[in-house]
C-alpha atoms as a PDB file:
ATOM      1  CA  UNK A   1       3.929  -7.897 -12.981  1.00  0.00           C
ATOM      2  CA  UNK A   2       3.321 -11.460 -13.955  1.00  0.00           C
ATOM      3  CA  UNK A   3       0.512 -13.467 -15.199  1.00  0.00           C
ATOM      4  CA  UNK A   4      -2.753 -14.173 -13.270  1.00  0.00           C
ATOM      5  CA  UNK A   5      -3.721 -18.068 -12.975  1.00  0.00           C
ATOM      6  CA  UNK A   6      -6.547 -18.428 -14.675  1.00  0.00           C
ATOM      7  CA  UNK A   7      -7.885 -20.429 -11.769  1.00  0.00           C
ATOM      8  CA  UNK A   8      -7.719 -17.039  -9.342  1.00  0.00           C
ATOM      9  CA  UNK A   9     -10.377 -14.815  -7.995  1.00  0.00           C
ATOM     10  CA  UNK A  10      -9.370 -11.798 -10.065  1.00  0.00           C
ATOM     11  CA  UNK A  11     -11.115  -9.433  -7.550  1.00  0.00           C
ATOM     12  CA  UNK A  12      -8.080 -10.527  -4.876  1.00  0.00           C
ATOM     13  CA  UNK A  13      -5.743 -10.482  -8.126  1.00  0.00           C
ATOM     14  CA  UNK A  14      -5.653  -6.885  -8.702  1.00  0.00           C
ATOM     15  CA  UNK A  15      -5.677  -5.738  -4.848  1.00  0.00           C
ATOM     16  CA  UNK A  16      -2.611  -7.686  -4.672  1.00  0.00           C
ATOM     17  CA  UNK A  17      -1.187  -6.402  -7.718  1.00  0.00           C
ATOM     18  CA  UNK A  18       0.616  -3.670  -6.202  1.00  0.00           C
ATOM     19  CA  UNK A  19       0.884  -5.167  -3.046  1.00  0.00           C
ATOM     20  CA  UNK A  20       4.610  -6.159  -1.525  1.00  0.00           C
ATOM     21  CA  UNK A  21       5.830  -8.709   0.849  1.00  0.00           C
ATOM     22  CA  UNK A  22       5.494  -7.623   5.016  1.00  0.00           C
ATOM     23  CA  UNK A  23       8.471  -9.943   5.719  1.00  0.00           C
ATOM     24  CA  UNK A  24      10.959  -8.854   2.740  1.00  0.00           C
ATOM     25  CA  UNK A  25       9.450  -5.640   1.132  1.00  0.00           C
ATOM     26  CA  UNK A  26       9.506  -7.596  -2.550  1.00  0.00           C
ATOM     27  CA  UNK A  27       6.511  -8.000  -4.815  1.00  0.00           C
ATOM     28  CA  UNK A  28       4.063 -10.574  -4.015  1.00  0.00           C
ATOM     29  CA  UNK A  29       2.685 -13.103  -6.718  1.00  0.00           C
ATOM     30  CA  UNK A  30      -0.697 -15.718  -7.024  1.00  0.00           C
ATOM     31  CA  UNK A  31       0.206 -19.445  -6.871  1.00  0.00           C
ATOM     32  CA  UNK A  32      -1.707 -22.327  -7.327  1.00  0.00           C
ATOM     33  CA  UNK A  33      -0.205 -25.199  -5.200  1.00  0.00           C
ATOM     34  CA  UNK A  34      -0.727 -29.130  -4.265  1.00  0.00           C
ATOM     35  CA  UNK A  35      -0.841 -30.881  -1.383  1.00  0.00           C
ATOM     36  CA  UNK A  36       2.195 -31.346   0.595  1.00  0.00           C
ATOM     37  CA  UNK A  37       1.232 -33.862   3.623  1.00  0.00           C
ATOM     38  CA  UNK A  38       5.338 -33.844   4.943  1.00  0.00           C
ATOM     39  CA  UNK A  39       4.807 -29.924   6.025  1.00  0.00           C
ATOM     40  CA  UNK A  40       0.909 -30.140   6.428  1.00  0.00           C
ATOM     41  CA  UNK A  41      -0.106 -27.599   3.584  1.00  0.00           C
ATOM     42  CA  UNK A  42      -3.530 -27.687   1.919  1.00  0.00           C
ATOM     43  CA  UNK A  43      -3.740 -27.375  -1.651  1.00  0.00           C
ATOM     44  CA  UNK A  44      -4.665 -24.163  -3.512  1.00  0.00           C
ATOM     45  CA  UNK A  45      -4.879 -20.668  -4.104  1.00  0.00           C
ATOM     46  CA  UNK A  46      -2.589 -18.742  -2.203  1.00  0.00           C
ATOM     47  CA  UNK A  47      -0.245 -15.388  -2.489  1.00  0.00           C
ATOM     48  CA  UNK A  48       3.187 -15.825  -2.297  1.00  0.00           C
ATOM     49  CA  UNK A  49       6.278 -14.203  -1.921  1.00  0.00           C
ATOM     50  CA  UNK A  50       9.310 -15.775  -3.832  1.00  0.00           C
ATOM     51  CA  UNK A  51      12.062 -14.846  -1.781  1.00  0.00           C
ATOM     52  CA  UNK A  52      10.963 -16.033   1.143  1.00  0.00           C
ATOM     53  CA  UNK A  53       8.758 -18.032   2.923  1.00  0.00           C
ATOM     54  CA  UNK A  54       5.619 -15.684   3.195  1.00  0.00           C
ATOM     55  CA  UNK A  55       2.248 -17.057   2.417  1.00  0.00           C
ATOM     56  CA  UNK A  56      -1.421 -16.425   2.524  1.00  0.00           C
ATOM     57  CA  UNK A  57      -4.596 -18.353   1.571  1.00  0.00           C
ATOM     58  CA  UNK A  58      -6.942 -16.809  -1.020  1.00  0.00           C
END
């Protein structure tokens, strides 16, 4: 799998290590993102699936 931000509780990291997407069935990684006040999204910690649009607030 790929790195862990250093920035990441890595408690939460390595239970979702081996975890996989509910919507796709693909892996699921840790982002760290900004901001965005056009689709209301707080800034942060969250796990993330790259092919589509799941995500969940660590």
């Amino acid at each position: 799998m790929g790195k862990v931000a250093k920035t990441a509780d890595r408690a939460k990291a390595a239970e979702t290590a081996e975890q996989i997407c509910p919507k796709c069935g693909k892996p699921i990684r840790i982002v760290k993102r900004i901001r965005n006040r056009e689709l209301n999204i707080a800034g942060g910690m969250y796990i993330s699936c790259s092919a589509c649009d799941y995500a969940e607030k660590l």
